[in-house]
PDB file of N, CA and C in Angstrom:
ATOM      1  N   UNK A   1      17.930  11.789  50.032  1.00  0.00           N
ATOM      2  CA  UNK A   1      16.744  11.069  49.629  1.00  0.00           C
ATOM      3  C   UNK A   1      15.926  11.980  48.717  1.00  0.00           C
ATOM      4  N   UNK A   2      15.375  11.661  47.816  1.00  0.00           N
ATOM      5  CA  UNK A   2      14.388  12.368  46.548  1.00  0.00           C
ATOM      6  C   UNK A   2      13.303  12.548  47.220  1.00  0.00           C
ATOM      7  N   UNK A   3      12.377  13.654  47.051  1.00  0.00           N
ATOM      8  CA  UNK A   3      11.386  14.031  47.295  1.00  0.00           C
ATOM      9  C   UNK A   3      10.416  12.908  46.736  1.00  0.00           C
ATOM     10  N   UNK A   4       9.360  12.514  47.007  1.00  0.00           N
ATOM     11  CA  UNK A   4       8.278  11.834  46.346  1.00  0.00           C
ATOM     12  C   UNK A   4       7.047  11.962  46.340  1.00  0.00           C
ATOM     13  N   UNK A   5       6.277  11.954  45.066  1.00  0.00           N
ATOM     14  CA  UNK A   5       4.959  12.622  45.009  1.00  0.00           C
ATOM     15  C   UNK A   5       3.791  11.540  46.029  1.00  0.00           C
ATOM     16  N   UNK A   6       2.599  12.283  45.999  1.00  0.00           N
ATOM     17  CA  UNK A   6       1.722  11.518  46.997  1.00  0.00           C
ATOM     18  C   UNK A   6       1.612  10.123  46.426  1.00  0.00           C
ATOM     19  N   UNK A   7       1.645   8.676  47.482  1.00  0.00           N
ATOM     20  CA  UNK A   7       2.402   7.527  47.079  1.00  0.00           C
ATOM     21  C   UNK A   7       0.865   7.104  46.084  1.00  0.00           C
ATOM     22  N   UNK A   8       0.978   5.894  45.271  1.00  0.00           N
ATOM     23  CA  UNK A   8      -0.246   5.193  44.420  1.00  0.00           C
ATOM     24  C   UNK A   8      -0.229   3.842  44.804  1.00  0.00           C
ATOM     25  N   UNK A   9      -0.772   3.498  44.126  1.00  0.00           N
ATOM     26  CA  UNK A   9      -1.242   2.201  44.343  1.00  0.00           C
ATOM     27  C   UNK A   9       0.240   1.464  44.068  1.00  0.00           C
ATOM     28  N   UNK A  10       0.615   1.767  43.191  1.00  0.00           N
ATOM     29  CA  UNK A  10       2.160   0.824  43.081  1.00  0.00           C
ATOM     30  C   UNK A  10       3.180   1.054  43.601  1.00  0.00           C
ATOM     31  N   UNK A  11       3.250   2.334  44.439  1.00  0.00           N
ATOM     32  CA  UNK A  11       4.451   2.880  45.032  1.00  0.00           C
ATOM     33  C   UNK A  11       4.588   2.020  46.145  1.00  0.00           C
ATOM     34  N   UNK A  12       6.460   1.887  45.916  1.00  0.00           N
ATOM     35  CA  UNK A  12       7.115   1.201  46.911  1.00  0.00           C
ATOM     36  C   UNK A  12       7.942   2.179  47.512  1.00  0.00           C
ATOM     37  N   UNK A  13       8.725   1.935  48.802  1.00  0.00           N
ATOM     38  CA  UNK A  13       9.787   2.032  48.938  1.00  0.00           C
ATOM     39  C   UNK A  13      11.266   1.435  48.878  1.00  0.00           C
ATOM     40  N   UNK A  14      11.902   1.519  48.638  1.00  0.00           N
ATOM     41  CA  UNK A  14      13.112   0.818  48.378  1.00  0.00           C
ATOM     42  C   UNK A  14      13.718   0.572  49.825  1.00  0.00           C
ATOM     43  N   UNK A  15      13.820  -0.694  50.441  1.00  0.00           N
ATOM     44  CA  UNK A  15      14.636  -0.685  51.506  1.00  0.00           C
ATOM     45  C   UNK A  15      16.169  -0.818  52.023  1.00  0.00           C
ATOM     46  N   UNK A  16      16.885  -0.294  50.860  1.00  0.00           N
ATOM     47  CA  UNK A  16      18.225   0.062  50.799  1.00  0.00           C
ATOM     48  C   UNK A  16      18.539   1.202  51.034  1.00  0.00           C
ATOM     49  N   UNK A  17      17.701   2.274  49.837  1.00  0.00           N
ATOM     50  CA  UNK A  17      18.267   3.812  49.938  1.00  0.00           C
ATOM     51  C   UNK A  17      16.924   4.703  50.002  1.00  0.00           C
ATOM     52  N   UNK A  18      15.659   3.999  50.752  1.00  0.00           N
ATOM     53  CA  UNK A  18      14.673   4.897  51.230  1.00  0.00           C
ATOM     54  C   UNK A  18      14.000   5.268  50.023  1.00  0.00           C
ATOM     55  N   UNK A  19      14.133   5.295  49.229  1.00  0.00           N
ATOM     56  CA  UNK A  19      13.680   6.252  48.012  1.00  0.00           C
ATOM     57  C   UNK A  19      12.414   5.883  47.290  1.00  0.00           C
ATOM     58  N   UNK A  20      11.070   6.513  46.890  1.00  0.00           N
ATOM     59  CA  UNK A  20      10.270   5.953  46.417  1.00  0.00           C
ATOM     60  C   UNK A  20      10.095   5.398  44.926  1.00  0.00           C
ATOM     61  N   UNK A  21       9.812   4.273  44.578  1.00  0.00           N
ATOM     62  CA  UNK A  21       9.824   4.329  43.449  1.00  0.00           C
ATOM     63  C   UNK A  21       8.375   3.400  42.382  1.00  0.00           C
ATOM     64  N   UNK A  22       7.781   3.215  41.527  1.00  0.00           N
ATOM     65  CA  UNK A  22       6.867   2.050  40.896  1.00  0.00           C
ATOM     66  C   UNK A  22       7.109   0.807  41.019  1.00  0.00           C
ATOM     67  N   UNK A  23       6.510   0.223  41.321  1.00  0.00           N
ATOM     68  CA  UNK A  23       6.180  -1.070  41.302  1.00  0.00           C
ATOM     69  C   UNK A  23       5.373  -2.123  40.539  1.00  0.00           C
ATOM     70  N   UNK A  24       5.519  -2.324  39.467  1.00  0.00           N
ATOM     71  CA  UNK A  24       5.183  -2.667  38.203  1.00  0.00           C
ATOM     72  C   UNK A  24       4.438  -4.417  39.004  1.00  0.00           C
ATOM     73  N   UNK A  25       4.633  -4.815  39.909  1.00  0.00           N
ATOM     74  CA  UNK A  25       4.549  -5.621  40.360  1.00  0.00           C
ATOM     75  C   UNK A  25       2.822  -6.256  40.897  1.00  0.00           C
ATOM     76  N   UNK A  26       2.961  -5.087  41.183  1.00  0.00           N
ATOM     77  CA  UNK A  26       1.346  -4.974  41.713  1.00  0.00           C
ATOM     78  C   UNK A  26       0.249  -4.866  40.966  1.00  0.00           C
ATOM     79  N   UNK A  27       0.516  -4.339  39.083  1.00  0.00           N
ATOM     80  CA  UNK A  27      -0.182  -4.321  38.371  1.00  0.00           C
ATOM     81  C   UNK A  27      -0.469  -5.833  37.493  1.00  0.00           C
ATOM     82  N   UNK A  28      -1.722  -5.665  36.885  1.00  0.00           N
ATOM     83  CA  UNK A  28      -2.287  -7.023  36.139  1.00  0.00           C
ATOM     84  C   UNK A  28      -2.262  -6.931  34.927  1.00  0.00           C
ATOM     85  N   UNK A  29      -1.500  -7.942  33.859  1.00  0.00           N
ATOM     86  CA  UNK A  29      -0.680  -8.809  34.238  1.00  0.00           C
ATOM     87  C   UNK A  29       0.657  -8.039  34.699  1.00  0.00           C
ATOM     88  N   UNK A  30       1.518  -9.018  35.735  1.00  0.00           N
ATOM     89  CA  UNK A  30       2.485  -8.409  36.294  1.00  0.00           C
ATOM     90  C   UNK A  30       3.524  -8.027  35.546  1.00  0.00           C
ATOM     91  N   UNK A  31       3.870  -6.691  35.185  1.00  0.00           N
ATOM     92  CA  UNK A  31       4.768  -6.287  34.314  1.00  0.00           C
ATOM     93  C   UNK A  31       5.571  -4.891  34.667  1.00  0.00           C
ATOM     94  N   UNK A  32       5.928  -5.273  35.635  1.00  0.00           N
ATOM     95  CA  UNK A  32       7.454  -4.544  36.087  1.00  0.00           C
ATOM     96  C   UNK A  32       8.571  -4.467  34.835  1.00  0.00           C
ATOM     97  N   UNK A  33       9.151  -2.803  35.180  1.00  0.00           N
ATOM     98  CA  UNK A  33      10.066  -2.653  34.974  1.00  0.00           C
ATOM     99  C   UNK A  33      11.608  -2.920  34.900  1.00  0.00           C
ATOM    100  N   UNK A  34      11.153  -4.045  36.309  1.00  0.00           N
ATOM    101  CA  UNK A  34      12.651  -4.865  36.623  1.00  0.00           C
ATOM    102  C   UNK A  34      12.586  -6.336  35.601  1.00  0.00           C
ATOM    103  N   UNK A  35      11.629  -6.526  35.279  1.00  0.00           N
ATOM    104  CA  UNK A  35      11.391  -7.850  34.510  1.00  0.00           C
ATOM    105  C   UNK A  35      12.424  -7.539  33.075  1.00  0.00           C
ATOM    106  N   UNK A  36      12.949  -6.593  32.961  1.00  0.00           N
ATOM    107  CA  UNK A  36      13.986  -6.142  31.612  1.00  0.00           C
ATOM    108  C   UNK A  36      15.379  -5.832  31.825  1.00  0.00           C
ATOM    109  N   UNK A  37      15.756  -6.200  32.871  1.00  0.00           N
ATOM    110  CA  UNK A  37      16.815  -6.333  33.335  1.00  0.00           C
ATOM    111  C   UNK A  37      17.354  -7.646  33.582  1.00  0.00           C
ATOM    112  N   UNK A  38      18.556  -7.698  33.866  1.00  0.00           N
ATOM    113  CA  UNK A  38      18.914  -9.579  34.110  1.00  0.00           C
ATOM    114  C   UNK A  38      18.445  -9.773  35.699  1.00  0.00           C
ATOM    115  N   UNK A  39      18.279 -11.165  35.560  1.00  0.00           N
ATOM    116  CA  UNK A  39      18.079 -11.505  36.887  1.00  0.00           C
ATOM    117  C   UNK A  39      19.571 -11.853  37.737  1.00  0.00           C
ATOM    118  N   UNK A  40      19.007 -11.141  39.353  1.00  0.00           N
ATOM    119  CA  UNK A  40      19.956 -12.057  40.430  1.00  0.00           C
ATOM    120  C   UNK A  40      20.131 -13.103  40.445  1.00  0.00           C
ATOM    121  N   UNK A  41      21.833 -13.740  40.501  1.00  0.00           N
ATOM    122  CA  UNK A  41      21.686 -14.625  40.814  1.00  0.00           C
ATOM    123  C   UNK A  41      20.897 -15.398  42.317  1.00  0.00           C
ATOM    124  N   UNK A  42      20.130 -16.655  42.217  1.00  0.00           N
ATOM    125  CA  UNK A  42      19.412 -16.961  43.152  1.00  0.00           C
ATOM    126  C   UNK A  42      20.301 -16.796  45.124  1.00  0.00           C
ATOM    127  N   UNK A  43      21.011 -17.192  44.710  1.00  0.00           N
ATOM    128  CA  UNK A  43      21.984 -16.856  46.306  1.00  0.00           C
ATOM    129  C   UNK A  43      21.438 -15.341  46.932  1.00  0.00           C
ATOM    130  N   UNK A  44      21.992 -14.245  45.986  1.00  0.00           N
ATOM    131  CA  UNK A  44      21.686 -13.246  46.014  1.00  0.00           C
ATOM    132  C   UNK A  44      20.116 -12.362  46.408  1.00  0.00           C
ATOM    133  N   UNK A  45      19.463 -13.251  46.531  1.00  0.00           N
ATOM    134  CA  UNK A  45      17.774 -12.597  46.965  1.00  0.00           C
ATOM    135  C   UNK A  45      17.726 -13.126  48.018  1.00  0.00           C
ATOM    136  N   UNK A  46      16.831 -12.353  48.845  1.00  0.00           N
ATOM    137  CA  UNK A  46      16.865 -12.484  50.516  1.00  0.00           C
ATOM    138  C   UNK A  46      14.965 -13.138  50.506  1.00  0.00           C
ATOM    139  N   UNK A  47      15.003 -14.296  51.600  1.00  0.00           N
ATOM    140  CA  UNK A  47      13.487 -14.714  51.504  1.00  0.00           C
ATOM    141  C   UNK A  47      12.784 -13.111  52.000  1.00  0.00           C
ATOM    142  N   UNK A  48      11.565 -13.432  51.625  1.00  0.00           N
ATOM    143  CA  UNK A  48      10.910 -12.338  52.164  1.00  0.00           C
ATOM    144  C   UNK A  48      11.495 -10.839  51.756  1.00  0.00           C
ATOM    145  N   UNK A  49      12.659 -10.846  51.246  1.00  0.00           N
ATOM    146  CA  UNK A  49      12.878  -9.345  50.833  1.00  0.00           C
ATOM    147  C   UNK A  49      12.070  -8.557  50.002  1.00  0.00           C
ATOM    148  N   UNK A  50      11.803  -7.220  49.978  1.00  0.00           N
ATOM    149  CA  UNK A  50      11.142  -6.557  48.787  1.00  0.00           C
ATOM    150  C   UNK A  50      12.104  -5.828  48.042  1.00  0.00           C
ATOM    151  N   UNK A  51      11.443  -5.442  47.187  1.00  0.00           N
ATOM    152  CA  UNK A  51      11.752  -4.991  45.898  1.00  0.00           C
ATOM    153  C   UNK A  51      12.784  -3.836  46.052  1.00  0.00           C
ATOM    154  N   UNK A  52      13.573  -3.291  45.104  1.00  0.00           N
ATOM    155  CA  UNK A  52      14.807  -2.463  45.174  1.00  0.00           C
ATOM    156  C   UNK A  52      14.321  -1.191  43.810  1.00  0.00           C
ATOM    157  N   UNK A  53      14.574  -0.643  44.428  1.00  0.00           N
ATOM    158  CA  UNK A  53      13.965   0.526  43.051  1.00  0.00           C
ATOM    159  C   UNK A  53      15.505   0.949  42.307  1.00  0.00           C
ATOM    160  N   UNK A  54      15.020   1.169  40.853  1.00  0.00           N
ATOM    161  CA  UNK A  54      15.691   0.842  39.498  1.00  0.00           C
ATOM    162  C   UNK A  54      17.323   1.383  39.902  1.00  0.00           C
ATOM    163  N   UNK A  55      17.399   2.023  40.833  1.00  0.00           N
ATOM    164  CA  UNK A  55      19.042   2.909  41.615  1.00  0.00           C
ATOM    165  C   UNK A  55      19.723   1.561  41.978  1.00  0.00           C
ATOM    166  N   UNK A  56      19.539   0.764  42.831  1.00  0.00           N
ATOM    167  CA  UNK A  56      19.646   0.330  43.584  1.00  0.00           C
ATOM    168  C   UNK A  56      19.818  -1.451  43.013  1.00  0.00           C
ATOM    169  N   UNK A  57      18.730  -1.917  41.720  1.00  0.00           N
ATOM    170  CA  UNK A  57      18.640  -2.824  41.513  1.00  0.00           C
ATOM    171  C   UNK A  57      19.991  -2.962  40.683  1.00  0.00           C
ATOM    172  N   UNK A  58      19.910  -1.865  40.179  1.00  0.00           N
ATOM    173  CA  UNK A  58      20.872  -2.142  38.943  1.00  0.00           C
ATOM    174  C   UNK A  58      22.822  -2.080  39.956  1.00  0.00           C
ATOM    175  N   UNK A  59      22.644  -1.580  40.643  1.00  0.00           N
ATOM    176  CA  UNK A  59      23.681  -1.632  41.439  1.00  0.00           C
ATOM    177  C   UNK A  59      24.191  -3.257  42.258  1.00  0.00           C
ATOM    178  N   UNK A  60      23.197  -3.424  42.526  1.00  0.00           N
ATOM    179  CA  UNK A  60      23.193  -5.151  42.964  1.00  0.00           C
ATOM    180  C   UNK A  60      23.472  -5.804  41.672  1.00  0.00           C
ATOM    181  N   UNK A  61      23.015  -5.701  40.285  1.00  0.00           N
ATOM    182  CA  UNK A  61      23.271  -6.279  39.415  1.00  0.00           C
ATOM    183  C   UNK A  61      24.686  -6.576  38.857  1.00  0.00           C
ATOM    184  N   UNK A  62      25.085  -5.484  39.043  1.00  0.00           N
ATOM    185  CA  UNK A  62      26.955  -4.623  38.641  1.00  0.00           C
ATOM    186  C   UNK A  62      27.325  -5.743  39.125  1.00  0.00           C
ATOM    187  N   UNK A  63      27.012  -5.551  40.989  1.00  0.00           N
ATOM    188  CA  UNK A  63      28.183  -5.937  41.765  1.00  0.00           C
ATOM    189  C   UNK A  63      28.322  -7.633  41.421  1.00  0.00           C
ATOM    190  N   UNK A  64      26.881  -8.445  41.703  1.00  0.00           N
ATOM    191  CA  UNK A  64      26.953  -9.642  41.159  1.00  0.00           C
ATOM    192  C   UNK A  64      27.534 -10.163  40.040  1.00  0.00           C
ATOM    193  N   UNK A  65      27.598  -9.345  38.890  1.00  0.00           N
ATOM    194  CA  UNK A  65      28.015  -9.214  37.607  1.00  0.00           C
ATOM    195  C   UNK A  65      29.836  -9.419  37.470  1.00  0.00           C
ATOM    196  N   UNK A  66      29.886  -8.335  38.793  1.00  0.00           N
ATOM    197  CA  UNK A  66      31.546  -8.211  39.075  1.00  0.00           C
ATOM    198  C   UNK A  66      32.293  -9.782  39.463  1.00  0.00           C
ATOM    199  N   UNK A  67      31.159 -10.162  40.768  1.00  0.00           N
ATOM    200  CA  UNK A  67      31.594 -10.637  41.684  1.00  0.00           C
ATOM    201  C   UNK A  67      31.951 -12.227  41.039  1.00  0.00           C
ATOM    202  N   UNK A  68      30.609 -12.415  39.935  1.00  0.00           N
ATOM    203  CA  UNK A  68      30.648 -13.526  38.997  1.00  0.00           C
ATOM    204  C   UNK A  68      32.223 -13.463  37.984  1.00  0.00           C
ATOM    205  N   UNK A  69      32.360 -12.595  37.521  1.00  0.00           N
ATOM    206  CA  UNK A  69      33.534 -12.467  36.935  1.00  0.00           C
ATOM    207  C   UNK A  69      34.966 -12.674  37.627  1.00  0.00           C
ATOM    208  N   UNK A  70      35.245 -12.105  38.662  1.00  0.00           N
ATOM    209  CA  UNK A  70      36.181 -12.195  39.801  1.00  0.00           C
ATOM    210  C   UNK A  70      36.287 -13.839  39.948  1.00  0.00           C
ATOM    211  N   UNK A  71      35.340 -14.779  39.918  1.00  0.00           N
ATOM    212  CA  UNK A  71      35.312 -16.113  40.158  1.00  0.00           C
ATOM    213  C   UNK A  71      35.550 -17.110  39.191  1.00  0.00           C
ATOM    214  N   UNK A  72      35.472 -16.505  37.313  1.00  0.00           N
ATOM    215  CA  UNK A  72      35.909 -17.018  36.734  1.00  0.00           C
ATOM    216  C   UNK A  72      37.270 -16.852  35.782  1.00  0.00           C
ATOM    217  N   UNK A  73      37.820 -15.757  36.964  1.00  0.00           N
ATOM    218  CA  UNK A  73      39.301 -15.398  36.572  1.00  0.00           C
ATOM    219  C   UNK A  73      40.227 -16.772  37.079  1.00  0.00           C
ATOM    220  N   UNK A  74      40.926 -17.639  35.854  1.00  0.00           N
ATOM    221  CA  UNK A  74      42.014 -18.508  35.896  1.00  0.00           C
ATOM    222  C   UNK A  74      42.690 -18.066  37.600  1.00  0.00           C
TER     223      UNK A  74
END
């Protein structure tokens, strides 16, 4: 796990791999960092889940990415 500086107002934790990271989410207007990335497909998000920091998101992205492909193999 990464060391992390004293948390701010936007700091999250990631509840996959612990790790602290920004939360672009919390600021006005809402403009996260994840908003530049593709979105999950909807299946894929958990109600009530929070946020995944940029390690982690982009890893869920892959795999969906994969998993979508795998499904439109003939």
């Amino acid at each position: 796990m990464k060391s992390s500086s004293p948390r701010s107002e936007r700091s999250a934790r990631c509840p996959r791999c612990g790790n602290a990271f920004d939360c672009g989410m919390q600021t006005e207007p809402s403009n996260c960092w994840c908003r530049a990335l593709p979105p999950l497909p909807v299946e894929r998000l958990k109600p009530g889940g929070r946020c995944l920091c940029p390690e982690c998101l982009a890893a869920e992205i892959a795999q969906a990415t994969h998993e979508a492909s795998e499904h439109e193999r003939p």
